[in-house]
N, C-alpha and C. Protein backbone atom coordinates (compact mmCIF):
# COMPACT_ATOMS: atom_id res chain seq x y z
N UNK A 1 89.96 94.52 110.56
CA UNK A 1 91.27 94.74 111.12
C UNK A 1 91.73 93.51 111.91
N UNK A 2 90.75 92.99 112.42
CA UNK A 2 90.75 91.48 113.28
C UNK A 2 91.43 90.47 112.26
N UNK A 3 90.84 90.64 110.93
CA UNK A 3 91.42 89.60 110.14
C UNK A 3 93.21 89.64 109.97
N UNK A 4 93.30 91.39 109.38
CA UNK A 4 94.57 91.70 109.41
C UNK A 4 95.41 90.91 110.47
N UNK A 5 94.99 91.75 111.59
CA UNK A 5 95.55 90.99 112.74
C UNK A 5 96.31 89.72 112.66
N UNK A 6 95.15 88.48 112.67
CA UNK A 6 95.73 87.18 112.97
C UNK A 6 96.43 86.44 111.44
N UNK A 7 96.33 87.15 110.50
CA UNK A 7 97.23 87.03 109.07
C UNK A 7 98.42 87.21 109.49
N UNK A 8 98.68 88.48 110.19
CA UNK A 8 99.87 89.01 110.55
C UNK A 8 100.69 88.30 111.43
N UNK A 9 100.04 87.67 112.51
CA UNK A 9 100.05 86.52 113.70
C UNK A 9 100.46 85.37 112.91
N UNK A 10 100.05 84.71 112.25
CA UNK A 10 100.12 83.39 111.42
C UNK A 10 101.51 83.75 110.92
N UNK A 11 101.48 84.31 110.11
CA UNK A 11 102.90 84.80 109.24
C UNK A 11 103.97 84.75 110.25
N UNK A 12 104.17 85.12 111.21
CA UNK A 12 105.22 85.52 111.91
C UNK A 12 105.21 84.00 112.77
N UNK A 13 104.31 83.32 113.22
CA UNK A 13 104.27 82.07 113.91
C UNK A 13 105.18 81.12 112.65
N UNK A 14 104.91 81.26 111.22
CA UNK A 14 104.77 80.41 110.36
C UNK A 14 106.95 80.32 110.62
N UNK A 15 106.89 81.91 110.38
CA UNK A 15 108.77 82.47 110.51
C UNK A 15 109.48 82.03 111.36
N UNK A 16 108.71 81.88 112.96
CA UNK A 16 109.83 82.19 113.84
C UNK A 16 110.14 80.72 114.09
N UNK A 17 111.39 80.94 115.23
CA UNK A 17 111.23 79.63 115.87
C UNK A 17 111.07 79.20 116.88
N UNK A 18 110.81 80.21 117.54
CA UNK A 18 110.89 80.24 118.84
C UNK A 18 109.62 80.42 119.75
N UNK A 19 109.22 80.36 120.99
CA UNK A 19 107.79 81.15 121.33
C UNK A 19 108.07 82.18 121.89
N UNK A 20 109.38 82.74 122.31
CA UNK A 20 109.75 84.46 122.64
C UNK A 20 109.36 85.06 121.41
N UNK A 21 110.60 84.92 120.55
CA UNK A 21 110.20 85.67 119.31
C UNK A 21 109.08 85.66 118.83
N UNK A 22 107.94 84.57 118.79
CA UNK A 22 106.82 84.73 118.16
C UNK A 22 106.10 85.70 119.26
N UNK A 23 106.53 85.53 120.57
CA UNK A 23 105.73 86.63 121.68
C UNK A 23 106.12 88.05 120.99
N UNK A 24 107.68 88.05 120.86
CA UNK A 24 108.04 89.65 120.46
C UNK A 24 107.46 90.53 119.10
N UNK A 25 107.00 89.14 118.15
CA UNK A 25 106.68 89.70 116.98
C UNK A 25 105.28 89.89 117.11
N UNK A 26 104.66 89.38 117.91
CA UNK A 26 103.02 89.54 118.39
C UNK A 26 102.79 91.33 118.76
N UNK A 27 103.86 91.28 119.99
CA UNK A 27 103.57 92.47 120.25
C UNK A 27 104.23 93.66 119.47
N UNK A 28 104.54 93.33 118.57
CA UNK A 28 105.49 94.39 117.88
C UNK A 28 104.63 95.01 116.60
N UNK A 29 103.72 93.74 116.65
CA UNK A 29 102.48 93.75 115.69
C UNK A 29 101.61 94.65 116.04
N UNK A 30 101.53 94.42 116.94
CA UNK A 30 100.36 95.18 117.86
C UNK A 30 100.64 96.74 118.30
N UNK A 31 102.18 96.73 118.57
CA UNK A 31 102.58 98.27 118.62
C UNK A 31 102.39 99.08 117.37
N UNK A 32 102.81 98.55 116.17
CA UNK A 32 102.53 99.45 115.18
C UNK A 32 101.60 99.48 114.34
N UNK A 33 100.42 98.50 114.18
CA UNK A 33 99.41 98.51 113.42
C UNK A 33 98.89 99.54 113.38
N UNK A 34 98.00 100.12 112.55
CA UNK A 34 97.32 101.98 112.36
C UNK A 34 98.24 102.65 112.91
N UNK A 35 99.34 102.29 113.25
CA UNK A 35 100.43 103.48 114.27
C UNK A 35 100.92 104.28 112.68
N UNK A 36 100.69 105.80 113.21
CA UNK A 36 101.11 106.45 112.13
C UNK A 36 101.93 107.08 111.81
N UNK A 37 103.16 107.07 110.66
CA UNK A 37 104.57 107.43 110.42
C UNK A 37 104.56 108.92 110.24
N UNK A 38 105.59 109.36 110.86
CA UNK A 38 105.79 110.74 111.03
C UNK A 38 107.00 111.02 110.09
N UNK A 39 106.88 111.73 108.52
CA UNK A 39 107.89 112.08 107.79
C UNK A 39 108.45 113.97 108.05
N UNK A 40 109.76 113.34 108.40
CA UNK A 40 110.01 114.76 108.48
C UNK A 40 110.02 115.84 107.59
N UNK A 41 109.80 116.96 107.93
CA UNK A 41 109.32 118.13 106.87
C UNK A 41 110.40 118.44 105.55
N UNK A 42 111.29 118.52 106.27
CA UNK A 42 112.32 118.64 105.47
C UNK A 42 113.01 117.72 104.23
N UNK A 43 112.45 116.86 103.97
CA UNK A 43 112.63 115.58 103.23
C UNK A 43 112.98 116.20 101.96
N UNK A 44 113.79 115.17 101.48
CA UNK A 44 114.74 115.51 100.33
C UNK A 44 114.64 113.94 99.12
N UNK A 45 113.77 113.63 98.38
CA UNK A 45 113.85 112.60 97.23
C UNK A 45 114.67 112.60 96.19
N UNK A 46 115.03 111.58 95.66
CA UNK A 46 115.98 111.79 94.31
C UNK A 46 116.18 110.29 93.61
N UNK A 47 116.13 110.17 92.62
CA UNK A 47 116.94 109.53 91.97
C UNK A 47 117.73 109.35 91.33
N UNK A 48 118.34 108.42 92.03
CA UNK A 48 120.04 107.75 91.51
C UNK A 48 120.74 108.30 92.44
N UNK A 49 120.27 108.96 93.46
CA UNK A 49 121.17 110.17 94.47
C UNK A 49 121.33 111.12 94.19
N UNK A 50 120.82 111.22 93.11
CA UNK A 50 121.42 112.90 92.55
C UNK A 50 120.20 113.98 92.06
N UNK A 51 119.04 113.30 91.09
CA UNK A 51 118.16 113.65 90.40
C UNK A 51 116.95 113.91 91.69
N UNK A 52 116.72 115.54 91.67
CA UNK A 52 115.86 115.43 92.96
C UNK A 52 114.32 115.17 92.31
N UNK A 53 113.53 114.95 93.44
CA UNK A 53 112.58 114.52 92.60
C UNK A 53 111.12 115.18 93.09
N UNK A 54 109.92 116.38 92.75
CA UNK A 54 109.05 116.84 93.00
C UNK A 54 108.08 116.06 93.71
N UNK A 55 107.94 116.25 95.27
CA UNK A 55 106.89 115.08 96.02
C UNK A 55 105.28 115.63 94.98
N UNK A 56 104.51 114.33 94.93
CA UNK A 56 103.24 114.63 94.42
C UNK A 56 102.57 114.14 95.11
N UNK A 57 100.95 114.07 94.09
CA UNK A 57 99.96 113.62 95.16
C UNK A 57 99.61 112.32 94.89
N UNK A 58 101.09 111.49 94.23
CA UNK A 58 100.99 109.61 94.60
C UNK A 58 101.76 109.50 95.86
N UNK A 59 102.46 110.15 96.59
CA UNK A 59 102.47 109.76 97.89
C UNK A 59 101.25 110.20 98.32
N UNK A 60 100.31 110.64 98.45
CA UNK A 60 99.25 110.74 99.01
C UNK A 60 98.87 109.48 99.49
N UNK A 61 98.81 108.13 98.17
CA UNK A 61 98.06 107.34 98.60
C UNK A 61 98.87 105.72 99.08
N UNK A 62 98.18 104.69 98.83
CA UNK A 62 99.47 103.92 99.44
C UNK A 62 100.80 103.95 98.95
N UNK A 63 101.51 103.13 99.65
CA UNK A 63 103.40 103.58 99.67
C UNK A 63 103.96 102.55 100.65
N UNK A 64 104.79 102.40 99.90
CA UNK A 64 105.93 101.14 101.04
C UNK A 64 106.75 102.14 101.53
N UNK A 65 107.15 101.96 102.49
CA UNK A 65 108.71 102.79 103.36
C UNK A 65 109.64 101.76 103.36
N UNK A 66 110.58 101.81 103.21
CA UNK A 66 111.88 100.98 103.53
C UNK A 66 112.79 101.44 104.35
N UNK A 67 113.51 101.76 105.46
CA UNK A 67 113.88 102.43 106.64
C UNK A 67 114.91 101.66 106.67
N UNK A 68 116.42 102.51 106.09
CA UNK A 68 117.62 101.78 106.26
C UNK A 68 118.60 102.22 106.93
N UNK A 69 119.25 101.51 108.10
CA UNK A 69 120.37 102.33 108.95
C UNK A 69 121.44 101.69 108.48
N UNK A 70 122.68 102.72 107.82
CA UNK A 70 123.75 102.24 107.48
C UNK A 70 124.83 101.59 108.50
N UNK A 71 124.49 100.77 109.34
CA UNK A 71 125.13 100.61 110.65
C UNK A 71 126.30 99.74 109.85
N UNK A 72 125.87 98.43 108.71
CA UNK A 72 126.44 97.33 108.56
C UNK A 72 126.44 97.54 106.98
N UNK A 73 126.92 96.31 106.64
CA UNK A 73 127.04 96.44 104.75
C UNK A 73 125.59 96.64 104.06
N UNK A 74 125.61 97.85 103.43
CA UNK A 74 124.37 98.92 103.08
C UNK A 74 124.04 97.98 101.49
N UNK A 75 124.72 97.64 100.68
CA UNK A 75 124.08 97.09 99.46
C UNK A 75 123.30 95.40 100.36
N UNK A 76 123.71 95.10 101.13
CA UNK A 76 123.05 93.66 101.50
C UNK A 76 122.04 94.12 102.17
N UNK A 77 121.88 95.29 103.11
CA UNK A 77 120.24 95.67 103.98
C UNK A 77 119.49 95.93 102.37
N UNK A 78 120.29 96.74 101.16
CA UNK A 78 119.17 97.09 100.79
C UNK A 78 118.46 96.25 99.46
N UNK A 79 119.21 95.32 99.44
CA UNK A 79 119.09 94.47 98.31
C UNK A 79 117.92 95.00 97.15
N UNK A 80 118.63 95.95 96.02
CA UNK A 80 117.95 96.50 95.14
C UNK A 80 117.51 95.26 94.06
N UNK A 81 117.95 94.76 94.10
CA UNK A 81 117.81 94.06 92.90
C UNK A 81 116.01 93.00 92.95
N UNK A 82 116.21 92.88 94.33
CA UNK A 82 115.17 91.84 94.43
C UNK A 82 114.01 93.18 95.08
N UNK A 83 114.25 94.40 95.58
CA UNK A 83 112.84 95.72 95.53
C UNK A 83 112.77 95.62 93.97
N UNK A 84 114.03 95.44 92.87
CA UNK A 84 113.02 96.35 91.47
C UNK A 84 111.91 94.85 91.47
N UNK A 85 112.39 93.81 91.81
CA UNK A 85 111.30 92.64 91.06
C UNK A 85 110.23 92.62 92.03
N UNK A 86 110.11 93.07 93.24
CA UNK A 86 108.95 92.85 93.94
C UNK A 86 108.01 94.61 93.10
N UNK A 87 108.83 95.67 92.90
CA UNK A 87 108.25 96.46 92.12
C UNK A 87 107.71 96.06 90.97
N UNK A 88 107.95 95.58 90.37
CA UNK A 88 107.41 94.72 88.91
C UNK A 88 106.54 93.94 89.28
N UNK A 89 106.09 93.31 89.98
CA UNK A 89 105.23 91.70 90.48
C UNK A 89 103.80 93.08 91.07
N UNK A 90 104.02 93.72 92.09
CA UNK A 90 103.03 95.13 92.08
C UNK A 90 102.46 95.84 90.56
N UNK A 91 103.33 96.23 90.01
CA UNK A 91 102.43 96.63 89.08
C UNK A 91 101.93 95.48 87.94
N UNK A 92 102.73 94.45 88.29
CA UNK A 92 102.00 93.64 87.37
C UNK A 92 100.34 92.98 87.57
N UNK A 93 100.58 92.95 88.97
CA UNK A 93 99.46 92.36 89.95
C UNK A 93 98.04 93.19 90.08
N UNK A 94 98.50 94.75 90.46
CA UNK A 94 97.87 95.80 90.48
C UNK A 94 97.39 96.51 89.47
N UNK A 95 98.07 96.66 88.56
CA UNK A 95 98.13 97.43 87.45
C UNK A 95 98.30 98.94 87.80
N UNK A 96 99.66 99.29 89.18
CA UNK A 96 99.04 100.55 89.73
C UNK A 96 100.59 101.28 89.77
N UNK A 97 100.98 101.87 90.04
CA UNK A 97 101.96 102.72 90.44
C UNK A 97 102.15 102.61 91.97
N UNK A 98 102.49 101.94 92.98
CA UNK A 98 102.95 102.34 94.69
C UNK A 98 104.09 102.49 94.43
N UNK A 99 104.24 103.78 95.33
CA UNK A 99 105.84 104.54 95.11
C UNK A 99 106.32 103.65 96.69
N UNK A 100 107.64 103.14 96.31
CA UNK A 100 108.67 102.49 97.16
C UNK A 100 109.58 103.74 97.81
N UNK A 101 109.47 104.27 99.24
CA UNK A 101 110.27 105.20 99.46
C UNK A 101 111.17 105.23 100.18
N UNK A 102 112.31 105.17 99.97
CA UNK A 102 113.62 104.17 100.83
C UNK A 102 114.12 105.78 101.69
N UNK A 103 114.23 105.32 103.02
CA UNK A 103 114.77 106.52 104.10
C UNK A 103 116.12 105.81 104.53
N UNK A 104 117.32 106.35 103.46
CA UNK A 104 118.59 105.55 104.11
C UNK A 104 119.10 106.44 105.06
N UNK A 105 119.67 106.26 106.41
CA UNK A 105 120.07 106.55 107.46
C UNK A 105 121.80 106.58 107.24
N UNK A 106 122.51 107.26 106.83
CA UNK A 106 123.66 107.27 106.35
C UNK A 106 124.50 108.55 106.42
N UNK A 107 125.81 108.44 106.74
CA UNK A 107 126.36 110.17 106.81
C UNK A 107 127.33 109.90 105.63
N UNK A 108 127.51 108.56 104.62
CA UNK A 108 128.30 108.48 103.72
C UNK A 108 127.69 108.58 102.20
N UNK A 109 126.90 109.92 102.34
CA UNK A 109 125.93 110.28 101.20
C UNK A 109 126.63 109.71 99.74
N UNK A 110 128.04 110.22 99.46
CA UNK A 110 128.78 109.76 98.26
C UNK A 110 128.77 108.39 98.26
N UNK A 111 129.06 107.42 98.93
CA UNK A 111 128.52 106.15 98.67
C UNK A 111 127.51 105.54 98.46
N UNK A 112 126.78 106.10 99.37
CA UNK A 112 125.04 106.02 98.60
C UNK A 112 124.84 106.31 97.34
N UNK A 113 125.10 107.16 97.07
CA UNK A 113 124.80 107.75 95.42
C UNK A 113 125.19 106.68 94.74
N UNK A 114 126.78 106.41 94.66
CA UNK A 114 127.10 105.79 93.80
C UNK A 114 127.06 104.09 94.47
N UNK A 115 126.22 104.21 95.03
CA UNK A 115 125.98 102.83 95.02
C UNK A 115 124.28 102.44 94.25
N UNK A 116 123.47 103.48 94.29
CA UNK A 116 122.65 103.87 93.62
C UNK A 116 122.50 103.59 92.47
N UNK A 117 123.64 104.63 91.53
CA UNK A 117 123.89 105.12 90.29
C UNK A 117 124.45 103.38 89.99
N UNK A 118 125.28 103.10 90.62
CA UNK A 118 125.44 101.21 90.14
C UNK A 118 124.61 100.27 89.85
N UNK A 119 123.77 100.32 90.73
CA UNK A 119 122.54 99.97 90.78
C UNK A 119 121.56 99.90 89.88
N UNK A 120 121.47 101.20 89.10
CA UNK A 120 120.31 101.94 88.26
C UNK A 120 119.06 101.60 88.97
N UNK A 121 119.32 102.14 90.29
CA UNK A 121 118.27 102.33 91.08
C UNK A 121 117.35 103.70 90.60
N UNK A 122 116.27 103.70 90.53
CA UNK A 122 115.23 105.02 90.08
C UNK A 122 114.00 104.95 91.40
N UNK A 123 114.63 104.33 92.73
CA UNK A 123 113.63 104.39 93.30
C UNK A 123 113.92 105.97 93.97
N UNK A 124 112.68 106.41 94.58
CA UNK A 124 112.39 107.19 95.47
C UNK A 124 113.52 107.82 96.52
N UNK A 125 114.47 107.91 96.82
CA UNK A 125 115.17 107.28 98.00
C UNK A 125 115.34 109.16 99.01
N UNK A 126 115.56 108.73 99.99
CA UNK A 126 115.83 110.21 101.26
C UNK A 126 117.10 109.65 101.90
N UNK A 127 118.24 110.25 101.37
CA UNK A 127 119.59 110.15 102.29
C UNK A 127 119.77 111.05 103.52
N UNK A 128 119.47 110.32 104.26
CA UNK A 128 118.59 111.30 105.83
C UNK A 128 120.17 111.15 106.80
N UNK A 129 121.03 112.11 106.66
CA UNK A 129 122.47 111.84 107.30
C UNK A 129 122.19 112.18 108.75
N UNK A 130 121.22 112.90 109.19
CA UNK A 130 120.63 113.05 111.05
C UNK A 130 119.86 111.57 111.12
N UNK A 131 119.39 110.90 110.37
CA UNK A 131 117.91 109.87 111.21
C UNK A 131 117.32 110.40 111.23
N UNK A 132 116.51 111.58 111.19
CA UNK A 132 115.49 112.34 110.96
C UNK A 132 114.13 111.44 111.31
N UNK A 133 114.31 110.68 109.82
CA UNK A 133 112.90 109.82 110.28
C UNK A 133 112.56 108.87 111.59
N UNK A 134 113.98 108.47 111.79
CA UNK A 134 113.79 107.27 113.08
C UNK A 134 113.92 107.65 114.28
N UNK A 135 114.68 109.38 114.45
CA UNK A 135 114.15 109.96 115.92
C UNK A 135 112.74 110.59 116.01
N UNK A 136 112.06 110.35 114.73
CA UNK A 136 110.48 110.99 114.91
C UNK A 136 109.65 109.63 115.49
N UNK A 137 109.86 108.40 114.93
CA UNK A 137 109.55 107.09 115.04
C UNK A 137 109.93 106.37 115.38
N UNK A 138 111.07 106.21 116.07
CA UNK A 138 111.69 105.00 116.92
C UNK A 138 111.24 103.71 116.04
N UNK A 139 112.22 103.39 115.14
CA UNK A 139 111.75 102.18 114.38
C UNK A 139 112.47 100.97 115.31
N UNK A 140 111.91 100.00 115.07
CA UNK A 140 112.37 98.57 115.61
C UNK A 140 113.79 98.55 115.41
N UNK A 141 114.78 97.93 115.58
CA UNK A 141 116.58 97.70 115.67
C UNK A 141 116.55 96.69 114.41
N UNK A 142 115.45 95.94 114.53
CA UNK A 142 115.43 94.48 113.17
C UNK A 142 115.39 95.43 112.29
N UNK A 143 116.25 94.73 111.16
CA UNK A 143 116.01 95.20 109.65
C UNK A 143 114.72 94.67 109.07
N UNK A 144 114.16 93.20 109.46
CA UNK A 144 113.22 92.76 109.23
C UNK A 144 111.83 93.67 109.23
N UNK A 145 111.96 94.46 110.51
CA UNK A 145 110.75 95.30 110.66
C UNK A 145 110.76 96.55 110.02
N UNK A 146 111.82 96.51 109.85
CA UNK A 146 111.54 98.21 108.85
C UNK A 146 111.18 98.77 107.58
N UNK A 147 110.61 98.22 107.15
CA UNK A 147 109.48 98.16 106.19
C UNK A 147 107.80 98.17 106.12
N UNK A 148 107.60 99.20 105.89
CA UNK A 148 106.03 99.25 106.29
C UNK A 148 105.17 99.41 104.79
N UNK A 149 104.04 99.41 105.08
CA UNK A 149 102.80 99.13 103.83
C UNK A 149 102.13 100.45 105.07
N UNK A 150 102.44 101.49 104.23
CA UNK A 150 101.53 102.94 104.75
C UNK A 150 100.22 102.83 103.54
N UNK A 151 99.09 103.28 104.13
CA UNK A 151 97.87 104.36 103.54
C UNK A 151 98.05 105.63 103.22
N UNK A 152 97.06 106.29 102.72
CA UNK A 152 96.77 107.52 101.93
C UNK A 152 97.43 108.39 103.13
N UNK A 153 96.89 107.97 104.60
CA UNK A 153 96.90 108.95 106.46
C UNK A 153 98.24 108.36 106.82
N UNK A 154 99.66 107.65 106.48
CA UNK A 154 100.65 107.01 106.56
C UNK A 154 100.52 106.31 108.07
N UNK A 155 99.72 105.49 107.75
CA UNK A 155 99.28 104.17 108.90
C UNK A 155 99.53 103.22 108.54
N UNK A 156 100.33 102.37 109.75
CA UNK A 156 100.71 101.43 109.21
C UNK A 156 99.91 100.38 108.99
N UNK A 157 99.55 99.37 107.82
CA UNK A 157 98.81 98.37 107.52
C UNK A 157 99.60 97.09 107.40
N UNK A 158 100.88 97.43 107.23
CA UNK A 158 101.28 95.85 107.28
C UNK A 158 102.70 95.92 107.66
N UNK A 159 103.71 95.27 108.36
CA UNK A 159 105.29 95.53 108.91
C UNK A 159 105.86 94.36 108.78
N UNK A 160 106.85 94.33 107.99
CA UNK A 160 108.02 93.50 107.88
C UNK A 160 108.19 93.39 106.24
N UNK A 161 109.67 92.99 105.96
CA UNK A 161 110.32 93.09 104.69
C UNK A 161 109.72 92.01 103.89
N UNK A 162 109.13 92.16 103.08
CA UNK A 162 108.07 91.44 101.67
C UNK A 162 109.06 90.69 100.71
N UNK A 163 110.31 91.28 100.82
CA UNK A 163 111.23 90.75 99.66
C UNK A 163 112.07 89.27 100.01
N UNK A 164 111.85 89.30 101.81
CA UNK A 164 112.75 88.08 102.06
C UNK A 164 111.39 87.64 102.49
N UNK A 165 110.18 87.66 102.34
CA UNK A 165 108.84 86.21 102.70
C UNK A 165 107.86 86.33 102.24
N UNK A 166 107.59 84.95 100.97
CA UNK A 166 106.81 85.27 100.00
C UNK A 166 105.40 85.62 100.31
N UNK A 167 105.14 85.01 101.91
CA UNK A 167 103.91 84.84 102.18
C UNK A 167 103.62 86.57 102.85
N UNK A 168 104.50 87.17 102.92
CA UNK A 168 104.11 88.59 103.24
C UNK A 168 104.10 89.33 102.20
N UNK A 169 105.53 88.84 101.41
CA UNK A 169 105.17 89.81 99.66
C UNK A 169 103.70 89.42 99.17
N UNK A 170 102.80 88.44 99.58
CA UNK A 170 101.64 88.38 99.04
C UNK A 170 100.57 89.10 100.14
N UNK A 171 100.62 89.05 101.30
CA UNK A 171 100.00 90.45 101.82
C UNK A 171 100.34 91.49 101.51
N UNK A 172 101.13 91.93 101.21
CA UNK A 172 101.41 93.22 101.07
C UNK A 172 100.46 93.27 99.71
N UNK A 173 100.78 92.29 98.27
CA UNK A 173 100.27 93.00 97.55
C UNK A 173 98.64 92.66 97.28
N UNK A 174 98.03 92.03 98.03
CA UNK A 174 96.49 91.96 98.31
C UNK A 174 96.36 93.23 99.45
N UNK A 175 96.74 93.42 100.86
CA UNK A 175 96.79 95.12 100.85
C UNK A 175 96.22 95.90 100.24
N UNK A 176 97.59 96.32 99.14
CA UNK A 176 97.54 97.21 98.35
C UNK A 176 96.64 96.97 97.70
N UNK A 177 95.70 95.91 96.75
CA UNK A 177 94.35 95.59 95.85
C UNK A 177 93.43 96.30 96.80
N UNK A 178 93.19 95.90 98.32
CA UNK A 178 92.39 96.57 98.74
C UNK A 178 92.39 97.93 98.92
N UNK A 179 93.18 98.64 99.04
CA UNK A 179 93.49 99.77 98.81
C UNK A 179 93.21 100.30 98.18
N UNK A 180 93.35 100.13 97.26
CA UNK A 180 93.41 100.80 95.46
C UNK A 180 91.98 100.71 95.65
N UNK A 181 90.61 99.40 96.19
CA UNK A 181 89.59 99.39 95.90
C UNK A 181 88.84 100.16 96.50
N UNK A 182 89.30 100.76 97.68
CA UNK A 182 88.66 101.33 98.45
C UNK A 182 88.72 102.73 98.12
N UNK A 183 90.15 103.41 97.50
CA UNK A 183 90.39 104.55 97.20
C UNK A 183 89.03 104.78 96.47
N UNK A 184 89.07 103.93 94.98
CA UNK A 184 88.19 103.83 93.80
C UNK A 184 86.27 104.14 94.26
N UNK A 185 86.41 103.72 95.24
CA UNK A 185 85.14 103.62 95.85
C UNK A 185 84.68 104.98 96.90
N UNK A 186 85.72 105.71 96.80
CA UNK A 186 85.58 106.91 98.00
C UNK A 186 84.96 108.04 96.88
């Protein structure tokens, strides 16, 4: 976990520019590592926005969260285009299935959809019009941080967005290898 740790440390030293921010991302590190995500009961999946979708037992095991608050322009937080290719580079890497599960924070559900359905998005997604998830979890205000690399126990193993830094899209998907190896091994 020590190793995790100062990977996580490096990465964020490598990002910032500052020595606040590298202080804030230290400890922000440190707040949520094994910290474990609380999904609310009531959760609702679908794809395209419309197509609901039966939870199974591949969320059981690892899983990205993507945690989006529609505060500002919602197709630029969620930039689909560059999740389907980091989805592709995972299973290409892995050879595995991790379900991507996007919690958009939004009361303009019809735009979601059809921003979705534009998209030919088929990810996972929860149009959560209360926040549901982020008054259970108080997520960080950065968009940067809202993205997590959960386990099988939804702990967090790794925090921050993979799609804008290559050097974290490559933790994340060594992570997940270990993961998968350890599952295999239980």
């Amino acid at each position: 976990m020590k190793y995790h740790y100062y990977l996580h440390l490096i990465l964020f030293c490598i990002t910032s520019t500052s020595c606040d921010n590298r202080s804030y991302e230290s400890k922000l590190i440190s707040a949520w590592s094994n910290r474990t995500i609380v999904f609310p009961s009531n959760r609702v999946y679908t794809r395209y926005g419309k197509d609901t979708i039966q939870l199974t037992d591949q969320l059981e095991g690892t899983k990205i969260l993507v945690y989006v608050n529609s505060s500002n322009c919602m197709s630029c937080k969620l930039n689909l285009g560059k999740w389907k290719e980091f989805h592709k580079e995972i299973q290409d890497s892995i050879q595995q299935e991790v379900p991507i599960l996007f919690h958009i924070s939004s009361e303009s559900v019809k735009s979601i959809r059809r921003m979705l359905i534009e998209n030919d998005c088929d990810f996972m997604v929860c149009i959560d019009s209360n926040d549901s998830i982020n008054k259970l979890n108080k997520f960080p205000n950065n968009p940067r941080h809202s993205v997590f690399l959960l386990n099988e126990k939804n702990s967090v193993l790794l925090i921050g967005n993979p799609i804008h830094n290559d050097i974290l899209k490559h933790l994340y998907i060594e992570q997940m290898r270990k993961q998968l190896l350890i599952s295999k091994l239980q």
